[in-house]
Protein backbone atom coordinates (compact mmCIF):
# COMPACT_ATOMS: atom_id res chain seq x y z
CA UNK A 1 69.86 -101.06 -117.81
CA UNK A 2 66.79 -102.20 -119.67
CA UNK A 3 68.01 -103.61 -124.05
CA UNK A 4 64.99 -101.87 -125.42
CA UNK A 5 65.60 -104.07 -128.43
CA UNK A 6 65.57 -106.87 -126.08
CA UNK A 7 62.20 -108.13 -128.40
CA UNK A 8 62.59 -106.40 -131.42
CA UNK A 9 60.68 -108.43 -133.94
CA UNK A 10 59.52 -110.11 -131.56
CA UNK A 11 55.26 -110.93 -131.65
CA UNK A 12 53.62 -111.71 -127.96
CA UNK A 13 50.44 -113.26 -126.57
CA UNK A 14 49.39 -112.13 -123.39
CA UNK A 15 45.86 -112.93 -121.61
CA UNK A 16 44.67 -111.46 -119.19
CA UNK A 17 46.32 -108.23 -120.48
CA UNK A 18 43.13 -105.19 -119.66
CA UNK A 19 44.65 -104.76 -115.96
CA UNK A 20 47.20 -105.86 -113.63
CA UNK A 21 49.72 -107.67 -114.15
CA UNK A 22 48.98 -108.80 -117.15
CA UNK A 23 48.68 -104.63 -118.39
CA UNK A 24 52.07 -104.57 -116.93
CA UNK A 25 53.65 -107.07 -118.62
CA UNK A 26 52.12 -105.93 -122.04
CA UNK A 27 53.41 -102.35 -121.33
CA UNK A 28 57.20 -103.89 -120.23
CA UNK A 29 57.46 -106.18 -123.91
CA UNK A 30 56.27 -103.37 -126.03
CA UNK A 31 58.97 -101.31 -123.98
CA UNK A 32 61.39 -103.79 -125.30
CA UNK A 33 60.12 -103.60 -128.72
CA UNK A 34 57.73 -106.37 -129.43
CA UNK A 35 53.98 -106.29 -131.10
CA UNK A 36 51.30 -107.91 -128.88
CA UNK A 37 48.40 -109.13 -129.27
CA UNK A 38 46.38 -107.87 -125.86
CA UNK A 39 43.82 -110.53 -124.91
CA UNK A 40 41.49 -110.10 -122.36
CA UNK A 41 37.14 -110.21 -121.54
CA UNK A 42 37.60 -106.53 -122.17
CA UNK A 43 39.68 -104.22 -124.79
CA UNK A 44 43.03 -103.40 -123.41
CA UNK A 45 44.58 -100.08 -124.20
CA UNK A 46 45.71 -99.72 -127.55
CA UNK A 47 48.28 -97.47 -129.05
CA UNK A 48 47.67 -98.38 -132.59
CA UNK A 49 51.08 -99.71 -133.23
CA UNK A 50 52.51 -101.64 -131.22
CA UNK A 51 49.16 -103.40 -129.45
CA UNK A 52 46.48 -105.17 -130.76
CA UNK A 53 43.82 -106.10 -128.31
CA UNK A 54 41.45 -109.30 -128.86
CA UNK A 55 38.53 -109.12 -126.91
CA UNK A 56 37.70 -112.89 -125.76
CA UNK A 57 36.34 -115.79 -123.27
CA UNK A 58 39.06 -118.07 -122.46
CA UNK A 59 36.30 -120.01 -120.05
CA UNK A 60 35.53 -122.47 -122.88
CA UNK A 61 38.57 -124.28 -124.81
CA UNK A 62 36.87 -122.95 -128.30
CA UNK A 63 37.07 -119.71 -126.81
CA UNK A 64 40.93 -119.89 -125.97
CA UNK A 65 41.66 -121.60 -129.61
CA UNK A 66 39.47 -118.63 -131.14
CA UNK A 67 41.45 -116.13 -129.61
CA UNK A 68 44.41 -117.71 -130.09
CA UNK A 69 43.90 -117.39 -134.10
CA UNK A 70 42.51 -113.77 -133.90
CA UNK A 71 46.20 -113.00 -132.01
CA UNK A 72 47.68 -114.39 -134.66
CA UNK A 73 46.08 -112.72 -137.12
CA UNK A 74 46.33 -109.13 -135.94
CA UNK A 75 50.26 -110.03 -135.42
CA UNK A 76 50.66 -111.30 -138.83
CA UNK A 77 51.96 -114.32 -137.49
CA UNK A 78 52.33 -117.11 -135.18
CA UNK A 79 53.59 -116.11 -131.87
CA UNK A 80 57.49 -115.93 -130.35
CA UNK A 81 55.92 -115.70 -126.70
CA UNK A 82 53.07 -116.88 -124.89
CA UNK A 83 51.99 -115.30 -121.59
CA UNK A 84 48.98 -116.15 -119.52
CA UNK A 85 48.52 -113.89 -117.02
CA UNK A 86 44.45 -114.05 -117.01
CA UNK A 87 43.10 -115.21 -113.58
CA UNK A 88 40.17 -115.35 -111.37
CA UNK A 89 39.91 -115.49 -107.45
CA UNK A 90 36.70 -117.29 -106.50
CA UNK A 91 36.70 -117.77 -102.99
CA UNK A 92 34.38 -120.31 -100.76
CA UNK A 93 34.95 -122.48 -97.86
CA UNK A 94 35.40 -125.99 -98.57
CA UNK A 95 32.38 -127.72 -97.54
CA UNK A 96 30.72 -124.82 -99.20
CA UNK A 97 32.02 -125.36 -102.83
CA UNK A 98 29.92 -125.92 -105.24
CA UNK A 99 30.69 -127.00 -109.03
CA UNK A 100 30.23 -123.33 -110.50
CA UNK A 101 32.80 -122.06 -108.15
CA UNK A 102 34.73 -125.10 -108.85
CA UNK A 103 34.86 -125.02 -112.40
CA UNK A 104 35.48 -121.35 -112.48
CA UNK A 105 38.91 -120.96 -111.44
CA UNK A 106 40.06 -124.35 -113.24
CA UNK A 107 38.85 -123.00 -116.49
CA UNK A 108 40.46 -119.64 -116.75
CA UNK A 109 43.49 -119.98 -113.93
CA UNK A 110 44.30 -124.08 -115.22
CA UNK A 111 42.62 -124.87 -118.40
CA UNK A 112 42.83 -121.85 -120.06
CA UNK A 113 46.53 -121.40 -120.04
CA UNK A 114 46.96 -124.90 -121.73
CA UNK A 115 44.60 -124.79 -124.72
CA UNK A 116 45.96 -120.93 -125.63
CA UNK A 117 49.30 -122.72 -125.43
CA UNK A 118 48.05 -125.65 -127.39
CA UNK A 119 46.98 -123.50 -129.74
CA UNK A 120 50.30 -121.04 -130.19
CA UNK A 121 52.54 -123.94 -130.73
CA UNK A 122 50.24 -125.46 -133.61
CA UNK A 123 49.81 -121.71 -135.08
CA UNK A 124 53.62 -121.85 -134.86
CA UNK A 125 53.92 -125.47 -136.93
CA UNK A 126 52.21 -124.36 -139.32
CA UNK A 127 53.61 -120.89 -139.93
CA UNK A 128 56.76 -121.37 -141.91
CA UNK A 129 58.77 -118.68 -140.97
CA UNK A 130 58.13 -119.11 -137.06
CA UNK A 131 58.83 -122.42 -136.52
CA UNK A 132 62.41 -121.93 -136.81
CA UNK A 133 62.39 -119.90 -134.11
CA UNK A 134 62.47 -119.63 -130.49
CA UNK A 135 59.23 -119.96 -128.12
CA UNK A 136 58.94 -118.91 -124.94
CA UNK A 137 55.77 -119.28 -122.67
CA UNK A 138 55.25 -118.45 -119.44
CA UNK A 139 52.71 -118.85 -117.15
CA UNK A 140 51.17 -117.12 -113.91
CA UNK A 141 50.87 -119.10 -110.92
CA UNK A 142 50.63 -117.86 -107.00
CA UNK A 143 51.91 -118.38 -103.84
CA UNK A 144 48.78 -119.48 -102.80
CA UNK A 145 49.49 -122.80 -104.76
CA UNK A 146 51.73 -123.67 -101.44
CA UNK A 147 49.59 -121.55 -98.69
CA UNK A 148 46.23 -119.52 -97.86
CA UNK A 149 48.03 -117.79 -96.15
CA UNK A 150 45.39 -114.57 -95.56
CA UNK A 151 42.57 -115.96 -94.49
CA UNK A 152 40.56 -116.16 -97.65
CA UNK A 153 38.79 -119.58 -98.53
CA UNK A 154 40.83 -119.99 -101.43
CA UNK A 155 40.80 -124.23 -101.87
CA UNK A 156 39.60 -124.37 -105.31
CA UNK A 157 41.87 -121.21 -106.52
CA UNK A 158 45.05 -122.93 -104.69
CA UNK A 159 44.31 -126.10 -106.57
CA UNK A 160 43.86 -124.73 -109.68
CA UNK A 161 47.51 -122.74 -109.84
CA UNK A 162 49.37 -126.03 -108.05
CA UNK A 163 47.89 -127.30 -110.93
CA UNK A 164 49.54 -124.87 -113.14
CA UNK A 165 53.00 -125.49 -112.00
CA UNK A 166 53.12 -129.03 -112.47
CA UNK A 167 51.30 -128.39 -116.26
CA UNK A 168 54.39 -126.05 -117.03
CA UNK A 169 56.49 -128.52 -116.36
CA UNK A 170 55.55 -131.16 -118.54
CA UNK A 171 54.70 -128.28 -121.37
CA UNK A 172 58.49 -127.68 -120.88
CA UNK A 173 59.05 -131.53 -120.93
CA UNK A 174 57.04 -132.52 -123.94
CA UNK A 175 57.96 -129.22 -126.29
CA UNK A 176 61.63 -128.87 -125.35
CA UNK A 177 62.76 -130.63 -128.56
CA UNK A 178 60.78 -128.16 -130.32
CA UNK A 179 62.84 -125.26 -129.72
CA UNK A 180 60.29 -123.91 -127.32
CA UNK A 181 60.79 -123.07 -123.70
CA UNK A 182 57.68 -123.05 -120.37
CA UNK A 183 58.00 -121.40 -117.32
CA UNK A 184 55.86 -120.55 -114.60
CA UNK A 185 56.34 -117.32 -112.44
CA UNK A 186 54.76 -117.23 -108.90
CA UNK A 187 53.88 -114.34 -107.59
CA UNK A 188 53.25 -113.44 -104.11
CA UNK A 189 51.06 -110.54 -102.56
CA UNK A 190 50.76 -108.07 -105.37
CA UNK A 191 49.01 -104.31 -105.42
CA UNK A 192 46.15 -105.11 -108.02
CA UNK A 193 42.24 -105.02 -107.72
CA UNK A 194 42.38 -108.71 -107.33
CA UNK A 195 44.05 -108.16 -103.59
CA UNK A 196 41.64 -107.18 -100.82
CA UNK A 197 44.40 -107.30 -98.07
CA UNK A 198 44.76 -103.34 -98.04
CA UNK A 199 40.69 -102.72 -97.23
CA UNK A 200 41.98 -102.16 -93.89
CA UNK A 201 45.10 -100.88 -94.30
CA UNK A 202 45.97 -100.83 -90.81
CA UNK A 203 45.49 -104.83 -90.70
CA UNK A 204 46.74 -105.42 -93.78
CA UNK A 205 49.95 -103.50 -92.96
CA UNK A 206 50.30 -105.44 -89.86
CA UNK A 207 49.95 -108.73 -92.02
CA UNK A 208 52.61 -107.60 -94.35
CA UNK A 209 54.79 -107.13 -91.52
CA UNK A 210 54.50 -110.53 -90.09
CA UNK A 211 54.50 -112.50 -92.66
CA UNK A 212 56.46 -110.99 -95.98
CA UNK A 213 60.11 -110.55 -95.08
CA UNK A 214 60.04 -107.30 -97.80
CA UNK A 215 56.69 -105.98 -95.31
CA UNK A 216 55.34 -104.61 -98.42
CA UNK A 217 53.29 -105.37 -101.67
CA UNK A 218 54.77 -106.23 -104.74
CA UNK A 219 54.14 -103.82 -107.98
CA UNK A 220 52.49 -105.24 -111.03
CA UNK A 221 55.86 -103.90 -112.95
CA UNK A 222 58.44 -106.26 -110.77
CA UNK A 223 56.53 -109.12 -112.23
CA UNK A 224 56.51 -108.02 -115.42
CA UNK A 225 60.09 -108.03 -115.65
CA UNK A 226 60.37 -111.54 -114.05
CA UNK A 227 58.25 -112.73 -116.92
CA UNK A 228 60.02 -111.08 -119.41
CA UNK A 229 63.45 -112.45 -118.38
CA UNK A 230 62.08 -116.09 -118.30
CA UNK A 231 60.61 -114.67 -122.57
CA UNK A 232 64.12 -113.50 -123.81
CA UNK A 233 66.96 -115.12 -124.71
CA UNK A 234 68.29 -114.02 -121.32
CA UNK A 235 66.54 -117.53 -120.10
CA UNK A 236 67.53 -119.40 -123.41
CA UNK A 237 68.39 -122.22 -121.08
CA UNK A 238 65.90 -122.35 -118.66
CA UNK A 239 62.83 -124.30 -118.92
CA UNK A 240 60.56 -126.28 -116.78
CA UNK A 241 61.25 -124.01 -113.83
CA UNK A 242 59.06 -122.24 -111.42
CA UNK A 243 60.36 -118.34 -110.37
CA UNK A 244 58.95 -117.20 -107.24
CA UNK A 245 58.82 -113.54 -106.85
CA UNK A 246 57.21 -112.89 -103.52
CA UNK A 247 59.07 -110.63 -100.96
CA UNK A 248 60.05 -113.50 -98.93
CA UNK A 249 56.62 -114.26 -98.46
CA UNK A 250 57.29 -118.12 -98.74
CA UNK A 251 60.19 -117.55 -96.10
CA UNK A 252 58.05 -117.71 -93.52
């Protein structure tokens, strides 16, 4: 059973929060009690309380910082968790990469989730009453950091979340003796607008089949409460590691 208090007085970051997974995992903290601040290109959904969307560009590292201190401000405070769910999927063969493609998933899927974090943990120095306390962040990588495994030209996307992984790991390394915990969730095949797999549903269910153990997607909601294990003091111990949440996907 779900401690709805679980983040009671708790206040939350999340990118990427307008759709998805990211809407999900807004929707499971405030659940649980915390305030978050919902950032995203667009406004997420707001229900006056409990959410407080920033509308923001985290493609540029002044963008992230920027709305990094408007989060903070519509919370009233420095942030208890960080989670950067925001992502793109630009897709292009290899020898047909260019730099915009390039540079497009490392600044929102790589950069982006380090210079928000950058920017929590100094909001959180200099914020009296929160550096005292607990920090979690956690950060959304992909199976596709290990495989392509569906076909799409996904080099530059696949580099850009390995990246990510081995970035939450020294995050964890370096920030440990602040009280403050990183973690990286990795996701596998999961039913949002970013997956095409199901255009054909009678080939995508056939790919399901033979290659995720579960032969099904996974729900925006089952990562949300992956992530928001690895944010509570259910995880107080855990940091550095990598939580793959896939079906069995990587299995096979």
């Amino acid at each position: 059973m779900t401690d709805n208090r679980r983040f009671a007085g708790r206040r939350a970051i999340v990118t990427g929060a307008a759709g998805g997974i990211g809407a999900a995992i807004v929707r499971r903290l405030v659940s649980e009690g915390a305030m978050v601040a919902a950032i995203d290109r667009s406004a997420a959904a707001s229900d006056g309380s409990q959410v407080h969307p920033v509308v923001a560009d985290l493609s540029t590292v002044e963008g992230a910082r920027t709305a990094v201190d408007e989060a903070v401000a519509v919370l009233g405070g420095a942030a208890d968790i960080v989670v950067s769910a925001a992502g793109v999927y630009v897709l292009a063969a290899a020898a047909a990469v260019d730099e915009t493609d390039w540079n497009a998933n490392q600044d929102i899927n790589l950069r982006a989730p380090f210079f928000v974090a950058q920017a929590a943990v100094a909001a959180r120095a200099a914020d009296p009453s929160a550096k005292g306390r607990p920090m979690a962040i956690v950060n959304i990588s992909s199976t596709g950091a290990y495989r392509s495994g569906t076909g799409d030209a996904a080099l530059s996307y696949s580099a850009s979340k390995a990246g990510l992984v081995a970035l939450t790991r020294s995050m964890a390394a370096e920030w440990a003796g602040q009280g403050i915990r990183a973690n990286v969730v990795t996701p596998g095949v999961i039913d949002t607008s970013m997956v095409r797999i199901m255009d054909d549903p009678e080939s995508g269910t056939a790919w399901l089949k033979a290659r995720v153990p579960m032969a099904r997607l996974g729900r925006p909601d089952e990562i949300a409460a992956v992530v928001c294990f690895l944010a509570s003091d259910d995880a107080s111990y855990v940091t550095g590691s990598e939580l793959v949440a896939d079906g069995g996907y990587m299995c096979r």
